[in-house]
N, C-alpha and C. Protein backbone atom coordinates (compact mmCIF):
# COMPACT_ATOMS: atom_id res chain seq x y z
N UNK A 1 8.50 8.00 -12.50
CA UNK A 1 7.80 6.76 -12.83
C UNK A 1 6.97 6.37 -11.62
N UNK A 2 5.76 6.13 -11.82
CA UNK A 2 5.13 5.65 -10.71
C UNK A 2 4.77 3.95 -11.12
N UNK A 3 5.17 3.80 -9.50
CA UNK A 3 4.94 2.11 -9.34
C UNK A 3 4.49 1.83 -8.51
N UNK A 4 3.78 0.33 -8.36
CA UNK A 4 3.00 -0.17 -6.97
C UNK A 4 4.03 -1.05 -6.51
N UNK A 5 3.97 -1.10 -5.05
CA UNK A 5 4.93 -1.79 -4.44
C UNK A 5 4.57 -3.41 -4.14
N UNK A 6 5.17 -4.14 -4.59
CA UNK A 6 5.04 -5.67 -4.59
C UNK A 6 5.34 -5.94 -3.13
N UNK A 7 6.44 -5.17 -2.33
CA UNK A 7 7.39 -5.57 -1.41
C UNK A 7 7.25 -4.98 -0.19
N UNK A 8 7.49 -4.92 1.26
CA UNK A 8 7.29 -4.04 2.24
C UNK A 8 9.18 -3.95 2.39
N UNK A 9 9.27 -2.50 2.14
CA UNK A 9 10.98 -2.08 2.17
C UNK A 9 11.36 -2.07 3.46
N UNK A 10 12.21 -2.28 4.36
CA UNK A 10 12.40 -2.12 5.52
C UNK A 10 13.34 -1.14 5.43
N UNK A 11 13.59 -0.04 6.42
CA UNK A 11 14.24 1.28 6.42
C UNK A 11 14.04 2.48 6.24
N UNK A 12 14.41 3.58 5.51
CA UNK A 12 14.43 4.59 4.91
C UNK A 12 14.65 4.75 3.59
N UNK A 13 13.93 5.94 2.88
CA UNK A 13 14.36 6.63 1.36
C UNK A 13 14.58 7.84 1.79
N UNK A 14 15.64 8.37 1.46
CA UNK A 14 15.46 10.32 1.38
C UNK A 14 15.11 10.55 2.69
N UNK A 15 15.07 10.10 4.00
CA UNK A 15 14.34 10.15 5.16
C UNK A 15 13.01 9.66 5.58
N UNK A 16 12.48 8.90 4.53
CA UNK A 16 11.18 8.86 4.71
C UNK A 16 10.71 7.08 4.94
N UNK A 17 9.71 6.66 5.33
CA UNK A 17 9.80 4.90 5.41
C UNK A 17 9.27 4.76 3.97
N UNK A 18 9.87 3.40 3.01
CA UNK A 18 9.32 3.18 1.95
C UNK A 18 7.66 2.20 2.49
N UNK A 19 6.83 3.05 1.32
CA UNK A 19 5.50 2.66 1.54
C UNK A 19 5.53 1.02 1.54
N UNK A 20 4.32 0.81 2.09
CA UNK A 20 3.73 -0.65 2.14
C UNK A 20 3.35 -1.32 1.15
N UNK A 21 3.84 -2.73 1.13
CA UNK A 21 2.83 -3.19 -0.33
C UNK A 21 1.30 -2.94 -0.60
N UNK A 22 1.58 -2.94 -1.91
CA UNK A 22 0.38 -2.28 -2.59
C UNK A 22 -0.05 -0.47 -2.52
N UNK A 23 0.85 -0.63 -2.20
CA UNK A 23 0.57 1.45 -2.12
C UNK A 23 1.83 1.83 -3.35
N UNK A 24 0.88 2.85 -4.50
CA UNK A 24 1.85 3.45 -4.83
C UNK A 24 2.78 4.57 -4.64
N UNK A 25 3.55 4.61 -5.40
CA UNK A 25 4.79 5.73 -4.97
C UNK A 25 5.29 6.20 -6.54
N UNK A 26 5.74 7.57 -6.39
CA UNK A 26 6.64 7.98 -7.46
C UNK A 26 8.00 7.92 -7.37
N UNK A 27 8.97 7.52 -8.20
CA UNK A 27 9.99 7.41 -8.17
C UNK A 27 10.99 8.20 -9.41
N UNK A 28 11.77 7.95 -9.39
CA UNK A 28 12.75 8.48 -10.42
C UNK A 28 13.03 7.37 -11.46
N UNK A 29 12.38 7.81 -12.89
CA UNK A 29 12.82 6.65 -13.88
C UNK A 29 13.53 5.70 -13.67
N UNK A 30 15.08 5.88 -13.48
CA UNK A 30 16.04 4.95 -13.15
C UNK A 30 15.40 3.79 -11.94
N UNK A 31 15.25 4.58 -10.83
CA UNK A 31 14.88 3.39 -9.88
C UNK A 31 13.91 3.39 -10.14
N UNK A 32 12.72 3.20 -10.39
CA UNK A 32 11.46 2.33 -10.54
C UNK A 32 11.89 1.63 -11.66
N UNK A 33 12.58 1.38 -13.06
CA UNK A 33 13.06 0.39 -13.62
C UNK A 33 13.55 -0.70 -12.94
N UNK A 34 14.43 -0.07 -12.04
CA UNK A 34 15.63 -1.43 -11.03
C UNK A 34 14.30 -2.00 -9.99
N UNK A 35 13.49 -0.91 -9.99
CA UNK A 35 12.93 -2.08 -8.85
C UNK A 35 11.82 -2.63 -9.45
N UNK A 36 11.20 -2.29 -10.58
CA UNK A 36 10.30 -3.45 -11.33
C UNK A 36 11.20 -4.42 -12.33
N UNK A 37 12.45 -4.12 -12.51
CA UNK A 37 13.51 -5.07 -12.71
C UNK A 37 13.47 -6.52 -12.02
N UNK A 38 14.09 -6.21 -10.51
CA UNK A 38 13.91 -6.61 -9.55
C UNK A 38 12.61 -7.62 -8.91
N UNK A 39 11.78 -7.24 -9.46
CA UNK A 39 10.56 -7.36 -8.73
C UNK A 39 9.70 -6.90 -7.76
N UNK A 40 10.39 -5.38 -7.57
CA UNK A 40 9.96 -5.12 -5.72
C UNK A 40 8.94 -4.44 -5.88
N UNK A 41 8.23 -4.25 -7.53
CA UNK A 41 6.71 -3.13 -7.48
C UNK A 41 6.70 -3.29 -9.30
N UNK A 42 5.44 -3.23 -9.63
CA UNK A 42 5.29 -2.79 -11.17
C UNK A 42 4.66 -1.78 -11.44
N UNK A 43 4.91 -1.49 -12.51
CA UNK A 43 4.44 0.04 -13.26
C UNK A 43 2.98 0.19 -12.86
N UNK A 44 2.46 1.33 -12.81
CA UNK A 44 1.36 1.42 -13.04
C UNK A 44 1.55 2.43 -14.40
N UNK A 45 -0.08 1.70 -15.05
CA UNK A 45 -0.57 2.34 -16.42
C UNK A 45 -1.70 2.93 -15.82
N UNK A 46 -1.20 4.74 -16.41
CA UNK A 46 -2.34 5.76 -15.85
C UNK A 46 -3.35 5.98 -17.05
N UNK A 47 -4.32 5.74 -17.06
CA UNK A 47 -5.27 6.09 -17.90
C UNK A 47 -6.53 7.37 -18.18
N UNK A 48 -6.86 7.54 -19.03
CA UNK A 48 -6.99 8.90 -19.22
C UNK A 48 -8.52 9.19 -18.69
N UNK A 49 -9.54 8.05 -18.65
CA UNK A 49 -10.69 7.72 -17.89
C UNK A 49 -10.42 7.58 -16.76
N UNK A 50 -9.64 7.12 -15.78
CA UNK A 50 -9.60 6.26 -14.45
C UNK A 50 -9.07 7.84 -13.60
N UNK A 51 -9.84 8.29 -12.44
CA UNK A 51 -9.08 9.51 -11.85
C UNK A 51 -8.20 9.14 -11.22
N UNK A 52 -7.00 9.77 -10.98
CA UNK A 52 -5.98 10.09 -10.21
C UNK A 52 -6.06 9.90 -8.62
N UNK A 53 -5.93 9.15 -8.28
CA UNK A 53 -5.93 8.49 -7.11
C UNK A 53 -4.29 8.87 -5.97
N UNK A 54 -5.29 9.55 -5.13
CA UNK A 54 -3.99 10.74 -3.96
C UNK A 54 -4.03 9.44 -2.72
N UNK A 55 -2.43 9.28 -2.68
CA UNK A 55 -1.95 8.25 -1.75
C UNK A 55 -1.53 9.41 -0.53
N UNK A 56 -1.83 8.88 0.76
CA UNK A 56 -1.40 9.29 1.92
C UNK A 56 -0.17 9.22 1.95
N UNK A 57 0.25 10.52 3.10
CA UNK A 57 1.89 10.06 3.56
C UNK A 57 1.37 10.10 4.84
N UNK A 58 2.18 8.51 5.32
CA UNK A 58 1.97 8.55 6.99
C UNK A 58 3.33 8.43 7.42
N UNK A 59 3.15 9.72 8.45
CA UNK A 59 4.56 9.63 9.36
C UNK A 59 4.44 8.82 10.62
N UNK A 60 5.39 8.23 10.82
CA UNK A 60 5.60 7.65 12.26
C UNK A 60 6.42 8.10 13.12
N UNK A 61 6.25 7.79 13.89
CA UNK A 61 7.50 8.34 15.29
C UNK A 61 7.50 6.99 16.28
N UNK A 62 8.41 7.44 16.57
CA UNK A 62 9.11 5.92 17.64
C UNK A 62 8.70 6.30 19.30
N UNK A 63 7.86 6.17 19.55
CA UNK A 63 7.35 6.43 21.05
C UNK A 63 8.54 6.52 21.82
N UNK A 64 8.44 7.55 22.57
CA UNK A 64 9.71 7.79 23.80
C UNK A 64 10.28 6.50 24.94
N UNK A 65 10.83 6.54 25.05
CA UNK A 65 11.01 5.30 26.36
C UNK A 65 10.60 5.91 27.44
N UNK A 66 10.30 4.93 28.34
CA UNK A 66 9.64 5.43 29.71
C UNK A 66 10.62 4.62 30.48
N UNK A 67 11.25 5.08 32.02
CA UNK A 67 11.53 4.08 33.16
C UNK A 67 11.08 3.50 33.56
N UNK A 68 11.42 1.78 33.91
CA UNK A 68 10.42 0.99 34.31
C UNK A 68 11.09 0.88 36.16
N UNK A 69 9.95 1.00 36.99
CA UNK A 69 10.65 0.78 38.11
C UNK A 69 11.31 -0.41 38.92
């Protein structure tokens, strides 16, 4: 099920950060129900005119610590 995200998730999915509001994501039937249940994103309706629109994956990394003297 793909849904747009209403919500900014704080944490992890599967290892990965959940996207930002307004970015969509695919999910697994079950949870994209609970979370447009919820409120945390709604369905998107794919239409057969409108192209397919490719969402980025951005990875982050946590900058190293440095010694401060």
């Amino acid at each position: 099920m793909r849904v747009k995200m209403q919500l900014q998730i704080t944490g992890t999915r599967n290892g990965a950060y959940w996207p930002a509001s307004g970015v969509e994501v695919d999910l697994p039937d079950h949870e994209g129900a609970k979370m447009c249940a919820a409120g945390s994103a709604v369905p998107v309706v794919e239409t057969a005119t409108a192209p397919k629109v490719e969402t980025a994956t951005v990875e982050t990394t946590v900058p190293k610590r440095t010694r401060r003297s």
